[in-house]
C-alpha atoms as a PDB file:
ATOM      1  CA  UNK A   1    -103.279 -49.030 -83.034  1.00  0.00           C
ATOM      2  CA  UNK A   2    -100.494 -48.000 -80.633  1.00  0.00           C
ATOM      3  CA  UNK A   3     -98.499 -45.271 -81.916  1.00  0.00           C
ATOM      4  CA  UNK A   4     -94.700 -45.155 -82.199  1.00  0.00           C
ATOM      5  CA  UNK A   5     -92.546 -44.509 -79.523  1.00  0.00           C
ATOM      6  CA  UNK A   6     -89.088 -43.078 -78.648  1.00  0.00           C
ATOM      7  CA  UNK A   7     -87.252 -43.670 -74.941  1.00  0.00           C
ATOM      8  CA  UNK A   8     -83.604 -43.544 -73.294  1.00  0.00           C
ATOM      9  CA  UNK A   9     -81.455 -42.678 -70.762  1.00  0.00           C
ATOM     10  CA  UNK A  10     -78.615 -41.565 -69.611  1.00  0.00           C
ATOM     11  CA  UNK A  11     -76.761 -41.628 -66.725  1.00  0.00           C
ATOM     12  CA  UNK A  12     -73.269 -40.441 -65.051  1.00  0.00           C
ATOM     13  CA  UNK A  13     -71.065 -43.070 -63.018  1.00  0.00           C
ATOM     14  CA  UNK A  14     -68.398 -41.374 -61.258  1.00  0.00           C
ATOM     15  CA  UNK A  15     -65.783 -43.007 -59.202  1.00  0.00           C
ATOM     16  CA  UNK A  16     -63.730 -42.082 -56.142  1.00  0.00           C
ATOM     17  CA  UNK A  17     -60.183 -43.105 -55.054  1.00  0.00           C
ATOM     18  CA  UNK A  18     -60.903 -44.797 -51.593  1.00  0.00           C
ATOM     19  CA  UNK A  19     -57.984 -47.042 -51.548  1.00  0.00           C
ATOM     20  CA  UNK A  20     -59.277 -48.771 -48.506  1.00  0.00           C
ATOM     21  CA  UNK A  21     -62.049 -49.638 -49.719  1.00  0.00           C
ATOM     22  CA  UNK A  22     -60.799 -51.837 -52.085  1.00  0.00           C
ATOM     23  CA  UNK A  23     -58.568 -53.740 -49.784  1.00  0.00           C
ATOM     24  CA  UNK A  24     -60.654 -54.023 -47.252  1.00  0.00           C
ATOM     25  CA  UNK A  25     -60.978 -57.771 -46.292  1.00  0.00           C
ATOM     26  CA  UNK A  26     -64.947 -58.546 -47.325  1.00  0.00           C
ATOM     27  CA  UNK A  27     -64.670 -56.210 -50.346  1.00  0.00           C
ATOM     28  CA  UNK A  28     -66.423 -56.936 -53.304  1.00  0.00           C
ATOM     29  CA  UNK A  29     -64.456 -56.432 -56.422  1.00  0.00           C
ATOM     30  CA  UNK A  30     -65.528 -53.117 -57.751  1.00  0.00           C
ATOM     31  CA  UNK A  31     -67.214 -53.289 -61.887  1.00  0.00           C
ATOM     32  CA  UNK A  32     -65.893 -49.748 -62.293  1.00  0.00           C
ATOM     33  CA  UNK A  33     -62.181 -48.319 -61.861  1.00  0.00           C
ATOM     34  CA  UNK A  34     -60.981 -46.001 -59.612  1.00  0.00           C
ATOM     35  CA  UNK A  35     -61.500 -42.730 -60.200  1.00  0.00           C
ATOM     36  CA  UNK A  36     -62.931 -42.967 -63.264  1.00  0.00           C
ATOM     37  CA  UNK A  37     -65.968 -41.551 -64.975  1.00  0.00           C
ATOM     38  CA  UNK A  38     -68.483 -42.631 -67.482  1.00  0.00           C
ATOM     39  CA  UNK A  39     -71.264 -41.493 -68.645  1.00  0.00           C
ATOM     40  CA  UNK A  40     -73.543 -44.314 -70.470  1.00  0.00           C
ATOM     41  CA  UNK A  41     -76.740 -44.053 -72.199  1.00  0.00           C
ATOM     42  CA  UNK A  42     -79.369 -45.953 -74.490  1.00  0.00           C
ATOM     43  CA  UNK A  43     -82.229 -44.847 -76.621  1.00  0.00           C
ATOM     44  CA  UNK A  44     -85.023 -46.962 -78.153  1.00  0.00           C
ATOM     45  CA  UNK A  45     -87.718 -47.163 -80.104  1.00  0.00           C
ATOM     46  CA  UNK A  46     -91.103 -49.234 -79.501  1.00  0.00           C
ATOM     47  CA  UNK A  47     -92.518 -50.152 -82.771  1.00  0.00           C
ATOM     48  CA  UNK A  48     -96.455 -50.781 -83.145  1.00  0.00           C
ATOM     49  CA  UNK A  49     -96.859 -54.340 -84.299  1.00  0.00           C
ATOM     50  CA  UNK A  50    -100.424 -54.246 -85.019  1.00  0.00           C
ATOM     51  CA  UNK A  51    -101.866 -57.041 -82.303  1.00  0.00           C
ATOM     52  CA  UNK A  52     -99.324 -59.796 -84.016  1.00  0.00           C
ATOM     53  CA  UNK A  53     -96.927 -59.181 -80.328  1.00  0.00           C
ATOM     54  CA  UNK A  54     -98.024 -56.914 -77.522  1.00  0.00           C
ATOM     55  CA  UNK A  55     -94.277 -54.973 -78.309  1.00  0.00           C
ATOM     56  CA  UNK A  56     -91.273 -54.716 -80.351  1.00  0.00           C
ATOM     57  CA  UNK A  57     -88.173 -52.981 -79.193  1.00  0.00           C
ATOM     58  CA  UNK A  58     -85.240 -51.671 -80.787  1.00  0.00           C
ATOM     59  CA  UNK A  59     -82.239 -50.167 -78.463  1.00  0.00           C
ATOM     60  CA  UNK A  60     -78.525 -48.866 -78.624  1.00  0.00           C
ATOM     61  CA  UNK A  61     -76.335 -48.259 -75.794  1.00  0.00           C
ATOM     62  CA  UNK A  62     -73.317 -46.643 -75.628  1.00  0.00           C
ATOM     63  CA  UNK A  63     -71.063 -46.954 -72.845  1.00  0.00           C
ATOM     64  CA  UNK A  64     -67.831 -45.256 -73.468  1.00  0.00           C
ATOM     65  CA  UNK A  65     -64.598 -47.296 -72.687  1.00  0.00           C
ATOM     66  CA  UNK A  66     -66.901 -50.640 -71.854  1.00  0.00           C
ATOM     67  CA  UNK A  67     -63.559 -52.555 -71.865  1.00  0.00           C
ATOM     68  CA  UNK A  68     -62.422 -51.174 -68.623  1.00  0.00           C
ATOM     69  CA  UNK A  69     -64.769 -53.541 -66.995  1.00  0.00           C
ATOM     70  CA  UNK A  70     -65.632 -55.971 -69.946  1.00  0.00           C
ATOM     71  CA  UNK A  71     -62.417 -57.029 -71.660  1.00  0.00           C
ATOM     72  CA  UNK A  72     -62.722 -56.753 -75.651  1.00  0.00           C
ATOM     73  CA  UNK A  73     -65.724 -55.122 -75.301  1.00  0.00           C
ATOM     74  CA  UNK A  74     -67.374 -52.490 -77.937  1.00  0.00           C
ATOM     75  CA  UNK A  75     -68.196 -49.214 -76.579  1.00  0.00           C
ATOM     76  CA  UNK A  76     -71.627 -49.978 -78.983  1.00  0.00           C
ATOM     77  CA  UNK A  77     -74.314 -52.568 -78.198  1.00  0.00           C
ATOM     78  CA  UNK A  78     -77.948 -53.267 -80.000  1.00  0.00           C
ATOM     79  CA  UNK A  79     -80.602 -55.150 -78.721  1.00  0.00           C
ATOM     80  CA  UNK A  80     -84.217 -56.496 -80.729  1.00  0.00           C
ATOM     81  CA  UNK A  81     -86.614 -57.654 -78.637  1.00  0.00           C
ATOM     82  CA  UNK A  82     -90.106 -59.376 -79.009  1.00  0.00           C
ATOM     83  CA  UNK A  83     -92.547 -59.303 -75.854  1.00  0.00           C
ATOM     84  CA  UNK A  84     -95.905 -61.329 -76.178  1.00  0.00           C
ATOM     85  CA  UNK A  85     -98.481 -61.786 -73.434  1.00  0.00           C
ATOM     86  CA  UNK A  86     -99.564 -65.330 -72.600  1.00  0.00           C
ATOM     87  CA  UNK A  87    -102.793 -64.579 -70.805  1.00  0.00           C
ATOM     88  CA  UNK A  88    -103.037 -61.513 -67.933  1.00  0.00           C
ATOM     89  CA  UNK A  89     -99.943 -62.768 -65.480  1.00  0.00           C
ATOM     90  CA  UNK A  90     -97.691 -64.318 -67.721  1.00  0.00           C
ATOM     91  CA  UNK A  91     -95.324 -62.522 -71.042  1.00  0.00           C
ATOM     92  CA  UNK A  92     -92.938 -64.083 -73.016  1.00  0.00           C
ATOM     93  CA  UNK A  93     -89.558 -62.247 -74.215  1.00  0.00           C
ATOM     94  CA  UNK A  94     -87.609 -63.236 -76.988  1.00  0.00           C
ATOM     95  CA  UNK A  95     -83.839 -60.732 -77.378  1.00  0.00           C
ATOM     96  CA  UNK A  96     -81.449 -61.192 -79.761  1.00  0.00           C
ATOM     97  CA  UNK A  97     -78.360 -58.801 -79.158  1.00  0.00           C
ATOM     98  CA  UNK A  98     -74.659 -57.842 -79.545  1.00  0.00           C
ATOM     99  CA  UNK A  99     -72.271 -59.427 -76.986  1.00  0.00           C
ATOM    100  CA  UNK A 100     -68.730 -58.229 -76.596  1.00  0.00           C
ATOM    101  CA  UNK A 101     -68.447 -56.852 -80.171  1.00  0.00           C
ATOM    102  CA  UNK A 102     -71.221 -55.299 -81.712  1.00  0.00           C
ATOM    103  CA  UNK A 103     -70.837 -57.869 -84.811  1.00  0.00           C
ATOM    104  CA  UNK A 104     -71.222 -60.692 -82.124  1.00  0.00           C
ATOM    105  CA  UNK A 105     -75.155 -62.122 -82.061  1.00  0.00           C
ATOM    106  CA  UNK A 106     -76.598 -63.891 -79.327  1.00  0.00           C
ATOM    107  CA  UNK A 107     -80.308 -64.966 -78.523  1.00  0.00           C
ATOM    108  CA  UNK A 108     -82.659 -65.001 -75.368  1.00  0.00           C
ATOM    109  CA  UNK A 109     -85.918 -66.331 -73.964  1.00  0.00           C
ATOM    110  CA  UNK A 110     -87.621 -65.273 -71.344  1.00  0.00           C
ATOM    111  CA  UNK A 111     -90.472 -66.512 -69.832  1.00  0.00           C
ATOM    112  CA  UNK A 112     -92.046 -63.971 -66.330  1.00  0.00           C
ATOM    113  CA  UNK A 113     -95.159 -64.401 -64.283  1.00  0.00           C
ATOM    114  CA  UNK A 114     -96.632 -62.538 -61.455  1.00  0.00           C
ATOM    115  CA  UNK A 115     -97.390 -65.029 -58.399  1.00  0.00           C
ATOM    116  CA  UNK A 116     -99.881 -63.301 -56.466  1.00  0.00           C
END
């Protein structure tokens, strides 16, 4: 039986203050501020599921001030997901998470394959 498992990450997003970079004429509209910093991260945990799915994932994230680039947004989001394999090239995902606010649920499917 797999044993339990912890994960995460973190990371540090820092902006600068390039003011023509933003009006440059074939700029893309920037998801972060100017001059800004954040520093997200998430942690998980991979629960054994004794052969029933192949794995079962619970994860926070935390990105501080989310609503900078997100409008309404919670600095808190949670994710459950449920990964089964459908023979040796194909899994199928199913995610049900926070949106916006943390209180918000939404659900997923997702079906991948390797094409080789």
């Amino acid at each position: 039986m797999p044993s339990l498992r912890v994960y995460g990450e973190a990371a540090m997003i820092v902006t600068g203050t390039n003011d023509d970079l933003a009006t440059a004429p074939n700029a893309v509209k920037p998801e972060y501020a100017e001059d800004t910093n954040y520093f997200p991260f998430f942690v998980g945990l991979e629960i054994p599921t004794a052969g029933l799915l192949n794995n079962l994932f619970v994860e926070m994230e935390y990105i501080g001030d989310r609503e900078d680039f997100k409008k309404d947004a919670d600095n808190m989001a949670w994710t459950v997901a449920a990964v089964k394999k459908l023979g040796d090239k194909t899994k199928a995902q199913f995610s049900v998470y926070s949106e916006n606010k943390i209180k918000d649920v939404a659900a997923a499917l997702r079906i991948s394959t390797t094409i080789q």
